[in-house]
N, C-alpha and C. Protein backbone atom coordinates (compact mmCIF):
# COMPACT_ATOMS: atom_id res chain seq x y z
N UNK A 1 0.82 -1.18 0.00
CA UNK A 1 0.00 0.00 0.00
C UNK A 1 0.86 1.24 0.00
N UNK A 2 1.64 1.59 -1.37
CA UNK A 2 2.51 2.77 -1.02
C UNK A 2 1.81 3.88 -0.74
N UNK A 3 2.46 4.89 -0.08
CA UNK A 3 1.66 6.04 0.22
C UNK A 3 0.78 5.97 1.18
N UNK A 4 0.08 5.33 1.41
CA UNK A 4 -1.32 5.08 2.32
C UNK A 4 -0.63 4.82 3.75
N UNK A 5 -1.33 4.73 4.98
CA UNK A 5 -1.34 4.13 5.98
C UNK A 5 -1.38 2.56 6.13
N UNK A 6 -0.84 2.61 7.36
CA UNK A 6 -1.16 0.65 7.91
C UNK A 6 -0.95 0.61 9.18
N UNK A 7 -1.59 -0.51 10.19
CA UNK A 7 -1.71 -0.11 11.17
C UNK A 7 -1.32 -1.96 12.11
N UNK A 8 -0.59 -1.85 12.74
CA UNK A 8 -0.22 -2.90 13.45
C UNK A 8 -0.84 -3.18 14.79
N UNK A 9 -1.49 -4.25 15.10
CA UNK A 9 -2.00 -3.98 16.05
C UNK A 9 -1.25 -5.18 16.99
N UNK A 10 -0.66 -4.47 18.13
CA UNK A 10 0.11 -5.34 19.36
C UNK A 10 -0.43 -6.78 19.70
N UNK A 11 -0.09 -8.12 19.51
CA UNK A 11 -0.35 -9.09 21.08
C UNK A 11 0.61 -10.21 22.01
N UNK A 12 0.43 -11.26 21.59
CA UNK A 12 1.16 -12.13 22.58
C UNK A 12 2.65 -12.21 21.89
N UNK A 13 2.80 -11.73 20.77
CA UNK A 13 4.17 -12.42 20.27
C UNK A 13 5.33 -11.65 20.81
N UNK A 14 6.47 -11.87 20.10
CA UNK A 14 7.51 -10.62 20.41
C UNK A 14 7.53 -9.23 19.98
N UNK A 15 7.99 -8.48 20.79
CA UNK A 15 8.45 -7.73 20.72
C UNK A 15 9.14 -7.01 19.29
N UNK A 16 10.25 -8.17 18.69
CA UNK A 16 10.93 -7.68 17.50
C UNK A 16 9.93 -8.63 16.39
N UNK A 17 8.83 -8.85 17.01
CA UNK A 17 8.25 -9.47 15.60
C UNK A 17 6.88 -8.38 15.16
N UNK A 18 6.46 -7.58 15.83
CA UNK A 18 6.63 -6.03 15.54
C UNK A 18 7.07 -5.10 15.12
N UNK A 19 8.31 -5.19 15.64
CA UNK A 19 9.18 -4.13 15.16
C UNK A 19 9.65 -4.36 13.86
N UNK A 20 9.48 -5.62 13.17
CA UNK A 20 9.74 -5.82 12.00
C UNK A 20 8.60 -5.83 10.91
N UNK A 21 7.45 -5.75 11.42
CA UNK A 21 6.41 -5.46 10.65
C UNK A 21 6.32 -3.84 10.98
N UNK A 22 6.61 -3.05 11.21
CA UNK A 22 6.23 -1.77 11.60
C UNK A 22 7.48 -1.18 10.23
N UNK A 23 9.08 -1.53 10.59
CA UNK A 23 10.44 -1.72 9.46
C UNK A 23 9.29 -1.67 8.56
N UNK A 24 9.15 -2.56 7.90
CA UNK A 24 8.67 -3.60 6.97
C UNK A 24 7.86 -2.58 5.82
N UNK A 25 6.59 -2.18 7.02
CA UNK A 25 5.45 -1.57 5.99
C UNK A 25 6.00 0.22 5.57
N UNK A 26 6.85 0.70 6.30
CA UNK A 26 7.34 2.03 6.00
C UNK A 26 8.26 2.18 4.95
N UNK A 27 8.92 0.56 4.95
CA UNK A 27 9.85 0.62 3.78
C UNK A 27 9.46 0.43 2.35
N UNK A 28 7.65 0.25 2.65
CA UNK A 28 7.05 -0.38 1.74
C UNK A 28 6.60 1.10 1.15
N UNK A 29 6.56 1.85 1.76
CA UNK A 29 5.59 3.39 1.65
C UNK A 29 4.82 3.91 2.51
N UNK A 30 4.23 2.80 3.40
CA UNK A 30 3.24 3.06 4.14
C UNK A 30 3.40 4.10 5.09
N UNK A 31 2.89 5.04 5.37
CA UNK A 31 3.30 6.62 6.24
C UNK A 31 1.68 7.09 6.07
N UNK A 32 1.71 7.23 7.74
CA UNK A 32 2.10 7.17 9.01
C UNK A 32 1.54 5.72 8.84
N UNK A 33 2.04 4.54 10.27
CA UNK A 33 1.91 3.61 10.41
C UNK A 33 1.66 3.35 11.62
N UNK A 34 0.39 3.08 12.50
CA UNK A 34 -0.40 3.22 13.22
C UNK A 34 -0.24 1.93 14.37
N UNK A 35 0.76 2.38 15.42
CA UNK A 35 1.01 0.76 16.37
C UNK A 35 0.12 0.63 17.38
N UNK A 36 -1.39 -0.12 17.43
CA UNK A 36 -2.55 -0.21 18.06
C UNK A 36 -2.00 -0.99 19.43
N UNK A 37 -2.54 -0.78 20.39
CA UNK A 37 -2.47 -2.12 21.38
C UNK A 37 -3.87 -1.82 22.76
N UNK A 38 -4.17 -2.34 23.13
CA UNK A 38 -5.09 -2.49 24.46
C UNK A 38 -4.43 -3.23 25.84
N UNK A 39 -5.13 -2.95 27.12
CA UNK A 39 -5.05 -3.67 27.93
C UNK A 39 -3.54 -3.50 28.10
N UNK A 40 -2.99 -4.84 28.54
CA UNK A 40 -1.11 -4.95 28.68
C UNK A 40 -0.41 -5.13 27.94
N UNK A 41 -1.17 -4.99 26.09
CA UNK A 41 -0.35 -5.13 25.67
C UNK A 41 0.45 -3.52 25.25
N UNK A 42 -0.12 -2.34 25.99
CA UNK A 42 0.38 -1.15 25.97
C UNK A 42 1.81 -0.71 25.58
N UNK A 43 2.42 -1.45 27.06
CA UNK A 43 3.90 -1.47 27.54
C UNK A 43 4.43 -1.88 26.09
N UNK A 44 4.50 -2.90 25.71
CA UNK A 44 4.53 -3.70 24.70
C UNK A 44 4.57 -2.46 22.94
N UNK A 45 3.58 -1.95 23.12
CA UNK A 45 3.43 -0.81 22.11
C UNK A 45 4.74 -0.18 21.95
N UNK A 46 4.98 0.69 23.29
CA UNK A 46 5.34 1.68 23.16
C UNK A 46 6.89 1.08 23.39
N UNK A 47 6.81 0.09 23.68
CA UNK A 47 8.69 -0.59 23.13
C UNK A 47 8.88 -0.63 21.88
N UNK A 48 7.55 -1.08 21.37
CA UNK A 48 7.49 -0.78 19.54
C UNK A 48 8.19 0.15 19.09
N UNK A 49 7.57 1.37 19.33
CA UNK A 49 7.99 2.29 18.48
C UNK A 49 9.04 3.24 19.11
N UNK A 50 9.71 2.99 20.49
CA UNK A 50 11.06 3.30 20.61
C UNK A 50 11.85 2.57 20.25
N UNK A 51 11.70 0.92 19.67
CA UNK A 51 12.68 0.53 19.27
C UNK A 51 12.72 0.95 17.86
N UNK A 52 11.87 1.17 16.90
CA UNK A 52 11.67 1.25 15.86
C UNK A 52 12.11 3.07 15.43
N UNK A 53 12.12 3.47 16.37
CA UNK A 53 12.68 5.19 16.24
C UNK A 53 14.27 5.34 16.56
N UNK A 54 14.31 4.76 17.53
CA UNK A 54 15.74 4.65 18.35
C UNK A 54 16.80 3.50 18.06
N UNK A 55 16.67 2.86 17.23
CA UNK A 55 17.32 1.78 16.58
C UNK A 55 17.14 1.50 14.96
N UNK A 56 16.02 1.28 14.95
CA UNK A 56 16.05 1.24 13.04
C UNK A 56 15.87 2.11 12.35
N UNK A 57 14.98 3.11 12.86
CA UNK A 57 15.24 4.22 11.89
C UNK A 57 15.38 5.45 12.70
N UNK A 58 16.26 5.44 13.10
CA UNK A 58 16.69 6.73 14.13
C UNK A 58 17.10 7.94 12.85
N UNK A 59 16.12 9.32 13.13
CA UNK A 59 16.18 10.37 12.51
C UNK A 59 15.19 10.28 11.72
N UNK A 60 14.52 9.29 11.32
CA UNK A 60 13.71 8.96 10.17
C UNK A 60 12.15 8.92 10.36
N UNK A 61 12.03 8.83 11.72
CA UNK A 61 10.46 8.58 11.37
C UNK A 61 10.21 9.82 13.18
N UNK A 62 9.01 10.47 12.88
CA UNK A 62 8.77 10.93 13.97
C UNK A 62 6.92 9.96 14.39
N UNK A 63 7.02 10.19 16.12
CA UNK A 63 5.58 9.73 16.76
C UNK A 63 4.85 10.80 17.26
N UNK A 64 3.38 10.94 16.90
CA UNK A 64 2.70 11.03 17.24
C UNK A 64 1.72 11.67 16.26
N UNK A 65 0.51 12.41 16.31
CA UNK A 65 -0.20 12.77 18.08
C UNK A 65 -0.21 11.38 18.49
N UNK A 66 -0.45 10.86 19.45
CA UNK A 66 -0.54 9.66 19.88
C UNK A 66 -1.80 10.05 20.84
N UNK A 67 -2.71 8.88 20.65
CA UNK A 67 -4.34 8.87 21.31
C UNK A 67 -4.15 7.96 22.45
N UNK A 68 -4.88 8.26 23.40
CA UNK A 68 -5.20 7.08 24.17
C UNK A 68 -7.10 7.31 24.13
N UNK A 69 -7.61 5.91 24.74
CA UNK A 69 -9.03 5.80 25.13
C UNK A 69 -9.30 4.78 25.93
N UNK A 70 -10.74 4.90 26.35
CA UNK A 70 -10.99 3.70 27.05
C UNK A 70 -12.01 3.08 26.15
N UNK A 71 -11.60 1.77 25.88
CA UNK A 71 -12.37 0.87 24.99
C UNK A 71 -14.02 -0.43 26.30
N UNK A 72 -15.19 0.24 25.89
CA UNK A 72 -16.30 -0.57 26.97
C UNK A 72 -15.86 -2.21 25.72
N UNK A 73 -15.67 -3.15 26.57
CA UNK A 73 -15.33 -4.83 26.09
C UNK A 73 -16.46 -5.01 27.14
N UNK A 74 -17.38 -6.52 26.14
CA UNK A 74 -17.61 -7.35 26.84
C UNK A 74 -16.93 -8.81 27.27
N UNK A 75 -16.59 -9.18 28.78
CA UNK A 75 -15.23 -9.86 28.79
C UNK A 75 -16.07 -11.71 28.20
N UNK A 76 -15.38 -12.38 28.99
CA UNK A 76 -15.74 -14.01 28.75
C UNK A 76 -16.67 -14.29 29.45
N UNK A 77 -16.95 -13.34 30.47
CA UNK A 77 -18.12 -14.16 31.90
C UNK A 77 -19.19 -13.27 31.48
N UNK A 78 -19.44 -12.25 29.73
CA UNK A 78 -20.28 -11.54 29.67
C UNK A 78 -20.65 -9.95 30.22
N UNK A 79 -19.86 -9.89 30.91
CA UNK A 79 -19.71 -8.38 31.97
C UNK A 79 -18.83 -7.43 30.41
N UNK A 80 -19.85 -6.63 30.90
CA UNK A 80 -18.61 -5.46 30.56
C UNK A 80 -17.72 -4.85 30.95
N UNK A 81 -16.42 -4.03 30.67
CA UNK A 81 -15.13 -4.52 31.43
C UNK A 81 -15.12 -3.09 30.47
N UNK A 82 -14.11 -1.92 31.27
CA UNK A 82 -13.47 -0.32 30.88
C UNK A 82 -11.70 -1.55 30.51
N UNK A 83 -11.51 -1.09 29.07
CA UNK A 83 -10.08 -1.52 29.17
C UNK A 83 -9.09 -0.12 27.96
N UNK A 84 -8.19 0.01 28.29
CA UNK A 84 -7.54 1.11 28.13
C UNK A 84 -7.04 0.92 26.37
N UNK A 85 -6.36 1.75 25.64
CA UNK A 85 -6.12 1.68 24.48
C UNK A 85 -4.95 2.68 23.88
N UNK A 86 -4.37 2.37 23.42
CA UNK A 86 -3.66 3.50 22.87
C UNK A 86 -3.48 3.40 21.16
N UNK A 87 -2.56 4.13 20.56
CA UNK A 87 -2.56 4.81 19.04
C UNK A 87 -1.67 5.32 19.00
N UNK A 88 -0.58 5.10 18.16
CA UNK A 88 1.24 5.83 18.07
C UNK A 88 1.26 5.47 16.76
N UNK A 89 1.29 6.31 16.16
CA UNK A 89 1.29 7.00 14.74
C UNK A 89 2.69 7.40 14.93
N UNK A 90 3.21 6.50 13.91
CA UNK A 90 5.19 6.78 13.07
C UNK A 90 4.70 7.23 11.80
N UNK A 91 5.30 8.09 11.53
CA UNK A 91 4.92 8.99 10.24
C UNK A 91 6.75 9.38 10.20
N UNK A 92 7.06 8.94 8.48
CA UNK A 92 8.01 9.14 7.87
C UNK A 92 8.34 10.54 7.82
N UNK A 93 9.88 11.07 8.34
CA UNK A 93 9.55 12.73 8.41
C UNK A 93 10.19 12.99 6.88
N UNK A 94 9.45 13.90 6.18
CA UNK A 94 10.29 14.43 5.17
C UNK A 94 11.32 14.56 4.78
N UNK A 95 11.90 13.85 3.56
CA UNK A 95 13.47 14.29 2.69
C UNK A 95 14.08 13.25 3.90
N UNK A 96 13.32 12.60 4.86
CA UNK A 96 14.25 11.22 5.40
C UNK A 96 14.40 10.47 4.76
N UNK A 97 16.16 9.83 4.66
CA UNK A 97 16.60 8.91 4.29
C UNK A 97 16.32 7.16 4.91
N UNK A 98 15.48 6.51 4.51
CA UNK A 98 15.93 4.96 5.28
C UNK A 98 16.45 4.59 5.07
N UNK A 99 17.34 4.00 5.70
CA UNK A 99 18.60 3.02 5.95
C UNK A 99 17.81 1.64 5.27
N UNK A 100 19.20 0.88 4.57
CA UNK A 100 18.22 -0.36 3.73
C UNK A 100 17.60 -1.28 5.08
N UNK A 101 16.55 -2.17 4.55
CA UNK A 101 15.94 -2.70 5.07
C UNK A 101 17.08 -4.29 5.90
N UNK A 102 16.59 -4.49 7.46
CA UNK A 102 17.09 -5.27 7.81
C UNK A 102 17.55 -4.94 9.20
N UNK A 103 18.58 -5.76 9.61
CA UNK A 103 18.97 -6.04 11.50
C UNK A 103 19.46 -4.67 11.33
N UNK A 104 19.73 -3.59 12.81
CA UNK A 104 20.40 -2.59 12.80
C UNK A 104 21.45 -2.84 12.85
N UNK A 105 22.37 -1.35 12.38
CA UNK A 105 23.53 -1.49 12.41
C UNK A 105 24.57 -2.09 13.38
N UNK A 106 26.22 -2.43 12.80
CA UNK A 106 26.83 -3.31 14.27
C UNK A 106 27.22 -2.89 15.38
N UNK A 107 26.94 -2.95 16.55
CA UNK A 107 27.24 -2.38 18.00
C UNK A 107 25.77 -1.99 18.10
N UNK A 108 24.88 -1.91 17.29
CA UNK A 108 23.52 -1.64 18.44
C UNK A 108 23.14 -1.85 19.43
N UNK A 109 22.89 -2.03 20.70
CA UNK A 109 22.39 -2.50 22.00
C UNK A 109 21.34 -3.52 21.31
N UNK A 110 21.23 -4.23 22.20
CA UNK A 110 20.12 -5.50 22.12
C UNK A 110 18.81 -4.78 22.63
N UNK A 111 18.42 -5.45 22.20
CA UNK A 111 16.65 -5.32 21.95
C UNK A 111 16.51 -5.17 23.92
N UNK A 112 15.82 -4.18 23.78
CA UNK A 112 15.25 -4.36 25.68
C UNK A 112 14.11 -3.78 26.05
């Protein structure tokens, strides 16, 4: 989808298996690219897109506005349940260069 948006939405997996779909679709065109998550997988988000600012494309992509909300869920026992949400929009900054696609450069810090 060059040009257009895409939007990743956080859950149980890793960490860098995110961060490589987030790489992935910007290198594709996709701007701004929208890292969704709820509940715990929040924390999780927002490692997203500092790793993805601060390691792969450091200088290259700026975040935000970034949203939060509260999403009404109905849970498994039927109740409805207030669960939290957020929205971090990476948007490619202008006349930025990306670095080719792939692992960051050598001496990066490890993933944390």
């Amino acid at each position: 989808m060059p040009g257009g948006s895409a939007t990743v939405y956080i859950g149980p997996k890793p960490t860098m298996t995110y961060v490589f779909q987030v790489v992935a679709q910007i290198h594709s065109g996709a701007s701004p690219v929208v890292i969704k998550a709820r509940g715990n997988a929040i924390a999780k988000a927002v490692d997203v897109a500092e790793v993805v600012r601060k390691r792969f494309l450091e200088n290259a992509v700026d975040a935000g506005p970034i949203t939060i909300d509260t999403e009404r869920l109905v849970n498994r026992e039927g109740r409805e349940a207030n669960v939290s949400a957020i929205a971090i929009p990476l948007t490619l900054r202008p006349g930025a260069t990306l670095p080719p696609p792939g692992r960051p450069p050598e001496g990066s810090p490890p993933p944390g």
